[in-house]
N, C-alpha and C. Protein backbone atom coordinates (compact mmCIF):
# COMPACT_ATOMS: atom_id res chain seq x y z
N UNK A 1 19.42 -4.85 -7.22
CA UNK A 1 18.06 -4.36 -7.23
C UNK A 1 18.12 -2.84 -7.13
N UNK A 2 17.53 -2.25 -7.99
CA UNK A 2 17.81 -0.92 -8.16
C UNK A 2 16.18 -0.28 -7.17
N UNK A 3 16.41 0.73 -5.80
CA UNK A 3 16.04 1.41 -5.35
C UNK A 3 15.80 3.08 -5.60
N UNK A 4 13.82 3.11 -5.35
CA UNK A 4 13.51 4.42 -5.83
C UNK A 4 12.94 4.75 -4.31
N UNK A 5 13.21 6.02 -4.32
CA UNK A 5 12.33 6.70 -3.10
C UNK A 5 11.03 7.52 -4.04
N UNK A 6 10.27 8.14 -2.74
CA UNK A 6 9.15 9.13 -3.49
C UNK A 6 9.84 10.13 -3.76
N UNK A 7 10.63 10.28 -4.85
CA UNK A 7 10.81 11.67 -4.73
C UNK A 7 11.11 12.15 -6.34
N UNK A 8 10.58 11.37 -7.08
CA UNK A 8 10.38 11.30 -8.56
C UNK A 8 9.07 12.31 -8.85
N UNK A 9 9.55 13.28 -9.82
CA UNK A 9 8.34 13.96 -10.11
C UNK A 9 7.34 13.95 -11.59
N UNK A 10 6.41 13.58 -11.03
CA UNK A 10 5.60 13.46 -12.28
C UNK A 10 5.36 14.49 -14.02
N UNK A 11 5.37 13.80 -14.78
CA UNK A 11 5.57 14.41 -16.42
C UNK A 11 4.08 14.36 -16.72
N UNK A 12 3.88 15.62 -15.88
CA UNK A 12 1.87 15.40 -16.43
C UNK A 12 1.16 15.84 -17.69
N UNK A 13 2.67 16.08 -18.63
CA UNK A 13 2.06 15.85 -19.98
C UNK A 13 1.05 14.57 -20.60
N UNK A 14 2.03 13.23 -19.75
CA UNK A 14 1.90 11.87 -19.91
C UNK A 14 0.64 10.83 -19.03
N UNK A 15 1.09 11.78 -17.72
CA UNK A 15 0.55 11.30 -17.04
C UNK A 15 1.00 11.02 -15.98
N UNK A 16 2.70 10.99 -16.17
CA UNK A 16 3.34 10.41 -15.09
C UNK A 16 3.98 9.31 -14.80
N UNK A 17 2.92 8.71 -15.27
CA UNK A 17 3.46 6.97 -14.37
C UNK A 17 4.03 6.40 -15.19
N UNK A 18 3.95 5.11 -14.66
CA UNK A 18 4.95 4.08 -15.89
C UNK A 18 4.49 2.99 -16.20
N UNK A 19 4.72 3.06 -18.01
CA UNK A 19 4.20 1.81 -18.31
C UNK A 19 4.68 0.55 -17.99
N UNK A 20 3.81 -0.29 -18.81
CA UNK A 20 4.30 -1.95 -18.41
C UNK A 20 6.12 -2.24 -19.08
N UNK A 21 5.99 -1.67 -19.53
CA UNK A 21 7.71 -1.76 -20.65
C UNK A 21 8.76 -1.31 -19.67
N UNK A 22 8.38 -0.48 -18.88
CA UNK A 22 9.42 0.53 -18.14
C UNK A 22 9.26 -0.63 -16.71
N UNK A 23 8.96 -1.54 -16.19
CA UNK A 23 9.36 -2.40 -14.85
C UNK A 23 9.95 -3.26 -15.41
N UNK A 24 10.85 -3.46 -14.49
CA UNK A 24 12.07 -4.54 -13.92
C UNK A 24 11.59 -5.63 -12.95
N UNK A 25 12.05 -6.85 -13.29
CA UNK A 25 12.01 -7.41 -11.83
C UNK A 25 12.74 -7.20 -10.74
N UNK A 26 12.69 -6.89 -9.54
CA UNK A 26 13.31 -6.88 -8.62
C UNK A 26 13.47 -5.32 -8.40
N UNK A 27 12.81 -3.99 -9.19
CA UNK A 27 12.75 -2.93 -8.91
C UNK A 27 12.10 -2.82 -7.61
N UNK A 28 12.70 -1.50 -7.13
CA UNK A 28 11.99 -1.26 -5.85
C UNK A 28 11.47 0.58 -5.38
N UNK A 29 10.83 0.56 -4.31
CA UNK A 29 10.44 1.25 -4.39
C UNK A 29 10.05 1.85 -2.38
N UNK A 30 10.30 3.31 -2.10
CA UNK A 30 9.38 3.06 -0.92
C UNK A 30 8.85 4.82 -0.80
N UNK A 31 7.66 4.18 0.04
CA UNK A 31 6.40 5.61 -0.11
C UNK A 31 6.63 6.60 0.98
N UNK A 32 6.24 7.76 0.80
CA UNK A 32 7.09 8.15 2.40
C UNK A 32 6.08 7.38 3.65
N UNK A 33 6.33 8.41 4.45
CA UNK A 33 5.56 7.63 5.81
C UNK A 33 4.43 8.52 6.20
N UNK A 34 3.99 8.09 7.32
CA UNK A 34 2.72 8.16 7.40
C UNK A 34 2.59 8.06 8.94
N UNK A 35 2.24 8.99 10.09
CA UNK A 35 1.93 8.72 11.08
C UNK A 35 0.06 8.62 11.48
N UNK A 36 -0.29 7.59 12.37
CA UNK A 36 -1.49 6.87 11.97
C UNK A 36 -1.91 7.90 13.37
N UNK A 37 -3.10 8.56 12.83
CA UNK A 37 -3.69 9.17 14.36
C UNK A 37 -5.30 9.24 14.93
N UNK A 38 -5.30 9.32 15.53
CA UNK A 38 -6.74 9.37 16.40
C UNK A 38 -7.95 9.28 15.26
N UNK A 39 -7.98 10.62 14.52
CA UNK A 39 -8.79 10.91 13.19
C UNK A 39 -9.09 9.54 12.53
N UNK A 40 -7.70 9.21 12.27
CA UNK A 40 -7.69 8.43 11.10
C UNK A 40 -8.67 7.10 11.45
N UNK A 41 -8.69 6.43 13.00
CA UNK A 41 -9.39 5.32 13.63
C UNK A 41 -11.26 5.49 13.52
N UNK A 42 -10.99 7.33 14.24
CA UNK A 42 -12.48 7.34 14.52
C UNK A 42 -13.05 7.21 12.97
N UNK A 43 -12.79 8.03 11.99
CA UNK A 43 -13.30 8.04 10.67
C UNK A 43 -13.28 6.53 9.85
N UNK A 44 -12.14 6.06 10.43
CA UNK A 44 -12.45 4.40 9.54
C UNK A 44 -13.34 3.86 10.01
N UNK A 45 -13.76 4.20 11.61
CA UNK A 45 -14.42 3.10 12.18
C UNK A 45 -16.24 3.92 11.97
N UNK A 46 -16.51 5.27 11.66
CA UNK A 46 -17.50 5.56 10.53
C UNK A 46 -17.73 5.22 9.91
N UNK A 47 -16.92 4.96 8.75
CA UNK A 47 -17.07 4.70 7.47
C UNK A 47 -17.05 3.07 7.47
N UNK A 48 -16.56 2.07 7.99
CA UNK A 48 -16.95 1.04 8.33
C UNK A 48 -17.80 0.23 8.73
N UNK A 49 -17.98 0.83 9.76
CA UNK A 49 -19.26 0.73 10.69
C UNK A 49 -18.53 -0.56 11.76
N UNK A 50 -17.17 -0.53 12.07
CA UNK A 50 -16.47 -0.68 12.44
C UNK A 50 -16.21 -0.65 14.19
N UNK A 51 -17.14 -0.75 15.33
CA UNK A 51 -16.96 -0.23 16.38
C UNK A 51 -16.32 -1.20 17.65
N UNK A 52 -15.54 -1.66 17.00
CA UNK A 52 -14.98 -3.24 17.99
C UNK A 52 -14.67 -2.19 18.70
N UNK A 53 -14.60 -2.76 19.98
CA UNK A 53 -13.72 -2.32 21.47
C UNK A 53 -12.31 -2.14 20.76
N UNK A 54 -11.80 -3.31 20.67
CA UNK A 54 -11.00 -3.06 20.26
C UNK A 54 -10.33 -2.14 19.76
N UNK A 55 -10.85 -1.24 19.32
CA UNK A 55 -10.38 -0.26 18.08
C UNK A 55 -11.00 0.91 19.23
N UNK A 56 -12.11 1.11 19.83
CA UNK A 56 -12.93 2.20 20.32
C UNK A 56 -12.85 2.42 21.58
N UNK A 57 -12.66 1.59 22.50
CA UNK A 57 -12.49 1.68 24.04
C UNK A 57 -11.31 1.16 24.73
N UNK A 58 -10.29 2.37 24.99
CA UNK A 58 -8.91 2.18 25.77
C UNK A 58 -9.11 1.08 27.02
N UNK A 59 -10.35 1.41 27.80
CA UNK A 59 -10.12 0.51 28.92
C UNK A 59 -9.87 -0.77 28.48
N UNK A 60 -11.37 -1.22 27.43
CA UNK A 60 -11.24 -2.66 27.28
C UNK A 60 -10.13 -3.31 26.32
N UNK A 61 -9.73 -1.98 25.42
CA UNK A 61 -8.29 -2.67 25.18
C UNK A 61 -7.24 -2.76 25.48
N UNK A 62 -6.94 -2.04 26.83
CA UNK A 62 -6.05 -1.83 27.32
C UNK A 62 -5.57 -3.52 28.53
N UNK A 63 -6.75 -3.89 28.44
CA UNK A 63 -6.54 -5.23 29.17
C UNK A 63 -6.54 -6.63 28.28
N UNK A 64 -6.27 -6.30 26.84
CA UNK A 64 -5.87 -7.06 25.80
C UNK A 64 -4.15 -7.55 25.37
N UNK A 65 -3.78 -8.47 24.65
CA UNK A 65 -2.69 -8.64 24.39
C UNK A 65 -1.90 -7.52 24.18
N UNK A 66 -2.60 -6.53 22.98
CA UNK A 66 -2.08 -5.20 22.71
C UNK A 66 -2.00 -4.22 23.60
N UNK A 67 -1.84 -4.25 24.74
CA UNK A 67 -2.23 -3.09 25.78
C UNK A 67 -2.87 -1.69 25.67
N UNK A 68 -3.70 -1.55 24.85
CA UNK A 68 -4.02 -0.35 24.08
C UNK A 68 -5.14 -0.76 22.92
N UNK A 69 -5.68 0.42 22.27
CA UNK A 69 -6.37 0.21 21.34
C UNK A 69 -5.30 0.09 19.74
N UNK A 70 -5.84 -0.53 18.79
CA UNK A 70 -5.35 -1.01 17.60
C UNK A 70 -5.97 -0.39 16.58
N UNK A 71 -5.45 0.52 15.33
CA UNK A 71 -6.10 0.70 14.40
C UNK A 71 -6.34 -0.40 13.43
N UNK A 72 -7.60 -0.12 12.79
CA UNK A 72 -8.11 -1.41 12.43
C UNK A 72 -7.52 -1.46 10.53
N UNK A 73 -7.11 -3.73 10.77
CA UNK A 73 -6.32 -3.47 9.66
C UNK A 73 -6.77 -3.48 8.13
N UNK A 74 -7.91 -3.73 8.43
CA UNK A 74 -8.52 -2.79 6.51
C UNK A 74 -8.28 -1.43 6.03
N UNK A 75 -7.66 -0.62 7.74
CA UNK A 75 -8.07 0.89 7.76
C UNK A 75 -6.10 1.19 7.14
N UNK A 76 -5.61 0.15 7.62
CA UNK A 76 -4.03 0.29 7.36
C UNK A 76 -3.39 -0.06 6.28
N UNK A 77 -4.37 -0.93 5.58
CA UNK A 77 -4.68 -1.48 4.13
C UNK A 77 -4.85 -0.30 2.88
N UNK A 78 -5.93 0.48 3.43
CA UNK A 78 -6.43 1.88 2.85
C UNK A 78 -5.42 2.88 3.07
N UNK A 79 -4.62 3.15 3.91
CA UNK A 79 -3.75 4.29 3.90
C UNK A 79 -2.66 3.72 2.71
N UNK A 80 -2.49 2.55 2.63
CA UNK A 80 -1.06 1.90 2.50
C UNK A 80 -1.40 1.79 0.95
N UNK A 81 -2.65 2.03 0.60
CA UNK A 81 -2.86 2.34 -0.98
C UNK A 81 -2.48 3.89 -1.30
N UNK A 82 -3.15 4.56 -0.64
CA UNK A 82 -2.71 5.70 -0.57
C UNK A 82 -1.20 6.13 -0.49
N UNK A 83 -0.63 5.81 0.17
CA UNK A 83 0.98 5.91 0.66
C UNK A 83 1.72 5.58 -1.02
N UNK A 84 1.34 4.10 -1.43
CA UNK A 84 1.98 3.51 -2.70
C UNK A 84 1.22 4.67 -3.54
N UNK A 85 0.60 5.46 -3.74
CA UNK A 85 -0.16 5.82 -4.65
C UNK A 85 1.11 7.35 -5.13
N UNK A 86 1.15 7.34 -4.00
CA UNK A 86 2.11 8.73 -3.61
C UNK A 86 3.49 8.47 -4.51
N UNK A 87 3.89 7.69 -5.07
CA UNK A 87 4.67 6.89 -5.50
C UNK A 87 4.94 7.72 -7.37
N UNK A 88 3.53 7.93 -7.37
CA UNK A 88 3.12 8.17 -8.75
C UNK A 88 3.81 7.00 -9.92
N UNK A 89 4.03 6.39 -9.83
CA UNK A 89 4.13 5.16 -11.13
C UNK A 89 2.63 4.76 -11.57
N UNK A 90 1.79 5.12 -11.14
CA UNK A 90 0.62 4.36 -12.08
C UNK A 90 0.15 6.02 -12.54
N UNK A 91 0.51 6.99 -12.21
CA UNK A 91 -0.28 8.02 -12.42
C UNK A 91 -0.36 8.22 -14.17
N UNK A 92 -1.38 7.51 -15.11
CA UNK A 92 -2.34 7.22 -16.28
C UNK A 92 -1.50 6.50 -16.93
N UNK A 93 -1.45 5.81 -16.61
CA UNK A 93 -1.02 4.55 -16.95
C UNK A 93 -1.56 3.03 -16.49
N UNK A 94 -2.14 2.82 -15.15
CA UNK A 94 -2.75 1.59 -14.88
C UNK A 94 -4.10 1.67 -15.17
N UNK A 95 -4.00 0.60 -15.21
CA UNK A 95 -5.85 0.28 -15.93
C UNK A 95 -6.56 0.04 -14.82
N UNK A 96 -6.49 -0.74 -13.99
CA UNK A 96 -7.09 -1.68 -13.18
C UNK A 96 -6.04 -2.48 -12.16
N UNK A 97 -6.43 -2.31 -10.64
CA UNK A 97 -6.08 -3.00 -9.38
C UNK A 97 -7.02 -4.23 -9.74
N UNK A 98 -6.41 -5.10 -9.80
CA UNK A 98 -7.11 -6.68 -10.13
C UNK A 98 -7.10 -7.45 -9.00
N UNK A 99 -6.10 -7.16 -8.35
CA UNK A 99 -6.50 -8.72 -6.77
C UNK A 99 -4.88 -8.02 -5.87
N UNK A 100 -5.68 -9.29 -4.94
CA UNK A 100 -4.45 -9.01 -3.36
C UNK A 100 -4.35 -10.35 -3.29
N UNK A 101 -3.31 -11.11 -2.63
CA UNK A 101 -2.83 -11.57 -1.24
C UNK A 101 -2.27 -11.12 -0.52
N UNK A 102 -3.44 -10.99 0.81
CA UNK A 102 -2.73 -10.20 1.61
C UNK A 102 -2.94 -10.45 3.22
N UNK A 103 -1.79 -10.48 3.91
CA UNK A 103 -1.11 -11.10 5.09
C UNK A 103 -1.45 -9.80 6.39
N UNK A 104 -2.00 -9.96 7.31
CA UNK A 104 -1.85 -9.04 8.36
C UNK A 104 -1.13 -9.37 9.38
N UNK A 105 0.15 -9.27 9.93
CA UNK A 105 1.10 -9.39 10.33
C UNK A 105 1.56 -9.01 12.11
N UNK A 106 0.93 -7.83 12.26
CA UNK A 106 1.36 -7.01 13.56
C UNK A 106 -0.12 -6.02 13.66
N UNK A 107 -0.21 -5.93 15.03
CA UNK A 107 -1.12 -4.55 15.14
C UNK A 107 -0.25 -2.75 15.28
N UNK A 108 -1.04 -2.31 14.75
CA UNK A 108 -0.46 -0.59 14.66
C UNK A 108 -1.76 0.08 15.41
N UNK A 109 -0.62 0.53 16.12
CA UNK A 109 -1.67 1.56 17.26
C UNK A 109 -1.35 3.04 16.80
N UNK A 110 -1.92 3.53 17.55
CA UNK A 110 -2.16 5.31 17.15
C UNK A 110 -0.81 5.72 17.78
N UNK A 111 -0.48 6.42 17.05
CA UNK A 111 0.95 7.09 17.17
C UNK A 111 1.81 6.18 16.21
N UNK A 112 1.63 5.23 15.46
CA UNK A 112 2.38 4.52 14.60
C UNK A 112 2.97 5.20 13.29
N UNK A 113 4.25 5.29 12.85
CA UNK A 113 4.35 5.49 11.60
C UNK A 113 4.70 4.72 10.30
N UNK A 114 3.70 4.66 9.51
CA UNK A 114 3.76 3.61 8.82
C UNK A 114 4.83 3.87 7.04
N UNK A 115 5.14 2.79 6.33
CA UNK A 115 5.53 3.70 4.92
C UNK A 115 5.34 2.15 4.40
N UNK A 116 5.12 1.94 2.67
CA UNK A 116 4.98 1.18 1.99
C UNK A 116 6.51 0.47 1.41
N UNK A 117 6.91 -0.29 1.51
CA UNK A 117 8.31 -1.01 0.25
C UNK A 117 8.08 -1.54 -0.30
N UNK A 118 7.94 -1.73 -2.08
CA UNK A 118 7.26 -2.53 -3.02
C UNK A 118 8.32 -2.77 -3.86
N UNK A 119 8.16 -3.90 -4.40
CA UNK A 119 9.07 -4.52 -5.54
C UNK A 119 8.53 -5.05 -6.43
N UNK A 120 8.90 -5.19 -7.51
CA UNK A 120 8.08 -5.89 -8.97
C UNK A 120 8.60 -7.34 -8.82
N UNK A 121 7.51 -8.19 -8.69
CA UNK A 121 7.87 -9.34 -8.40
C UNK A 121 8.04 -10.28 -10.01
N UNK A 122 6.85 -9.87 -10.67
CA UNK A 122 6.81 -10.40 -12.31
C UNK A 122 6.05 -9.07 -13.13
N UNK A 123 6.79 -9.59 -14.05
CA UNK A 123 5.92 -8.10 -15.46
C UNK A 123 5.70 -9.70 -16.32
N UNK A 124 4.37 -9.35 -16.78
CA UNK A 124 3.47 -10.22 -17.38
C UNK A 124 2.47 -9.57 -18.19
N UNK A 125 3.33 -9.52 -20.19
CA UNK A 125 2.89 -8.53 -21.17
C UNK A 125 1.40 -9.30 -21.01
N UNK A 126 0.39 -9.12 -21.96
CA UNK A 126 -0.81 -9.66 -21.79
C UNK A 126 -0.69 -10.68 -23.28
N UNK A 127 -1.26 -11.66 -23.41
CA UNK A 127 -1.01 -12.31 -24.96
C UNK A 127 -2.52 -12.38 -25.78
N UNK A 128 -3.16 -11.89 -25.41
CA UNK A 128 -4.37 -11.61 -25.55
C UNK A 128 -4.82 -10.20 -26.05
N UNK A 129 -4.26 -8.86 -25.43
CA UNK A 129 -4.27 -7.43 -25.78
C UNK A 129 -3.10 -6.58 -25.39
N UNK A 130 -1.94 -7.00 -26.69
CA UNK A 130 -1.03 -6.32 -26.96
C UNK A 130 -0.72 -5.01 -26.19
N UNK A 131 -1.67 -3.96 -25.74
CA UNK A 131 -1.42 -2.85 -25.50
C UNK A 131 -1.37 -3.02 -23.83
N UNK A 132 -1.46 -3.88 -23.17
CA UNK A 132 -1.31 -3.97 -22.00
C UNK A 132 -0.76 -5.26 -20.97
N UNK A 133 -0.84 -5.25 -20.18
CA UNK A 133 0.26 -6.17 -19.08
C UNK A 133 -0.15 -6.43 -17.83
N UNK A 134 0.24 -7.56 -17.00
CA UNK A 134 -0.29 -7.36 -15.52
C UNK A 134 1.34 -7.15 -14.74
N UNK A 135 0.99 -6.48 -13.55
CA UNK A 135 2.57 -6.53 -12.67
C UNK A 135 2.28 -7.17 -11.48
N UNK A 136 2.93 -7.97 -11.44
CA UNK A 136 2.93 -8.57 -9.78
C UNK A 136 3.93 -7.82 -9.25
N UNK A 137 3.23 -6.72 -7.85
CA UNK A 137 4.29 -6.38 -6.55
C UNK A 137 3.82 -6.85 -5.76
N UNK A 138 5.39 -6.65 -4.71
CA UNK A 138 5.70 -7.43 -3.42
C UNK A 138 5.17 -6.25 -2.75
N UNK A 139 4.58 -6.45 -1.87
CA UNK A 139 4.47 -5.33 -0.88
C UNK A 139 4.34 -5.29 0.51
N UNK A 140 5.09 -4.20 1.27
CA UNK A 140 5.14 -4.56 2.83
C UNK A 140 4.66 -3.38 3.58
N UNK A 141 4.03 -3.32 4.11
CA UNK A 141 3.99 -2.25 5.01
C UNK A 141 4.54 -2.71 6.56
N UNK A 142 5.76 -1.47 6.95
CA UNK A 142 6.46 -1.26 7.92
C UNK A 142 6.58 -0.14 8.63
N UNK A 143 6.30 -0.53 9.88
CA UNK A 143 6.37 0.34 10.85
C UNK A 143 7.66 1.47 10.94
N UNK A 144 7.68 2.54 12.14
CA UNK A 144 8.70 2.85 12.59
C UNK A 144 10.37 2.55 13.37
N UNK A 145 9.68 1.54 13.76
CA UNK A 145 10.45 0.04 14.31
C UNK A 145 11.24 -1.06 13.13
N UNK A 146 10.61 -0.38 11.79
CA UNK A 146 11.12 -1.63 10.91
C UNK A 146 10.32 -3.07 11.35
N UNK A 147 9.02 -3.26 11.88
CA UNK A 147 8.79 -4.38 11.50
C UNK A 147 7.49 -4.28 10.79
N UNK A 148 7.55 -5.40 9.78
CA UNK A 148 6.30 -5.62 8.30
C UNK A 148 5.15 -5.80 9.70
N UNK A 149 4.38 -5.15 9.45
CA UNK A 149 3.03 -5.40 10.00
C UNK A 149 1.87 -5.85 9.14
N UNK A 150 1.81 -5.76 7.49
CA UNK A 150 0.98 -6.50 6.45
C UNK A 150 1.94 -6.42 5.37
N UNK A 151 1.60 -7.28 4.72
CA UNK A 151 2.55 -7.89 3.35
C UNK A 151 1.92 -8.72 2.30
N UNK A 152 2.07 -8.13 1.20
CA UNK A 152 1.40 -9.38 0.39
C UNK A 152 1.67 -8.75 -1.11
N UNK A 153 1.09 -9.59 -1.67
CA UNK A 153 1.46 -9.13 -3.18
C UNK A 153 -0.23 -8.22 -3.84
N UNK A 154 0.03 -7.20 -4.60
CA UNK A 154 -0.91 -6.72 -5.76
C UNK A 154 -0.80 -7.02 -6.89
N UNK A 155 -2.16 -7.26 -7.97
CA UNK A 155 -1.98 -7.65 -9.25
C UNK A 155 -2.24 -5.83 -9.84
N UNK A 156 -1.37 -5.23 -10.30
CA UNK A 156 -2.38 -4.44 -10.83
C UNK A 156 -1.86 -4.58 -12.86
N UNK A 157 -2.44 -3.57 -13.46
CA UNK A 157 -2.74 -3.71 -15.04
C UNK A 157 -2.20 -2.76 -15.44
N UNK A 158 -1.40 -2.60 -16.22
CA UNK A 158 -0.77 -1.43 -16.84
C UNK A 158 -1.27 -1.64 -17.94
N UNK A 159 -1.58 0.12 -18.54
CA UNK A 159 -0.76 -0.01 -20.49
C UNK A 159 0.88 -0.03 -20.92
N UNK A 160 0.61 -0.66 -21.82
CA UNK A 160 2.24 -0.44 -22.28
C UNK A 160 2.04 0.69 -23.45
N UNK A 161 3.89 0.97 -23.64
CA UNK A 161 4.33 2.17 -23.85
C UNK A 161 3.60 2.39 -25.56
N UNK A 162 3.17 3.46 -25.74
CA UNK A 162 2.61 3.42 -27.07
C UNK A 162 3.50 3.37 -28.28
């Protein structure tokens, strides 16, 4: 299985990214990291509308399984697009994020550092419109600790190579 880090730089003549022609199965990939902080909770839990204890009040979560408050995991979902994004392989080249299964695994508290590992699970040309494809990745998000805290697969849509 052939391993990429972020550290591929984009051909923004093109666009960058990569078409459906250019994945492998079993390619891989990982995003850098990401430490999760204070900001990042209060603003998800804004933009959410998001205000569990859980997530907002140390006391009352502090007398929870988690001993502490937990950033919330739609909010770890959203970075972890971001993180893969950083990746630049879709940069004009994907069409469309089409679906998830997706697993929440562990809680991540503030001070966590998180990073994405993705693999091409299937490349699937389209038989319907030649010029494009779907990719199934594996995807994990892992802590500093090395353990998957969410995992699951993305459908997304590439063009293929012109």
């Amino acid at each position: 299985m052939s391993q990429h880090v972020a550290t591929r730089s984009a051909d923004t003549s093109i666009g960058g990214g990569m078409f459906l022609d250019d994945f492998e199965v079993g390619q891989s990939w990982t995003s850098p990291a990401r430490t999760i902080g204070e900001a990042d909770l209060v603003n998800f839990a804004g933009i959410s509308g998001d205000y569990n204890p859980l997530h907002t009040d140390e006391e009352f979560a502090s007398q929870t399984q988690f001993g502490g408050r937990i950033f919330h995991g739609p909010g770890v979902f959203a970075i972890a697009t971001g993180l893969e994004s950083r990746l630049g392989i879709k940069e004009g080249t994907a069409i469309a994020f089409l679906g998830m299964n997706w697993s929440l695994k562990g809680a991540v508290k503030i001070g966590d550092t998180i990073r994405v590992e993705q693999s091409v699970g299937e490349v699937r040309p389209s038989s319907s419109k030649p010029d494009r494809g779907i990719i199934s990745f594996e995807v994990q998000v892992v802590n500093q600790r090395d353990e998957v805290v969410q995992e699951g697969q993305w459908l997304v849509m590439f063009k293929r190579r012109p």
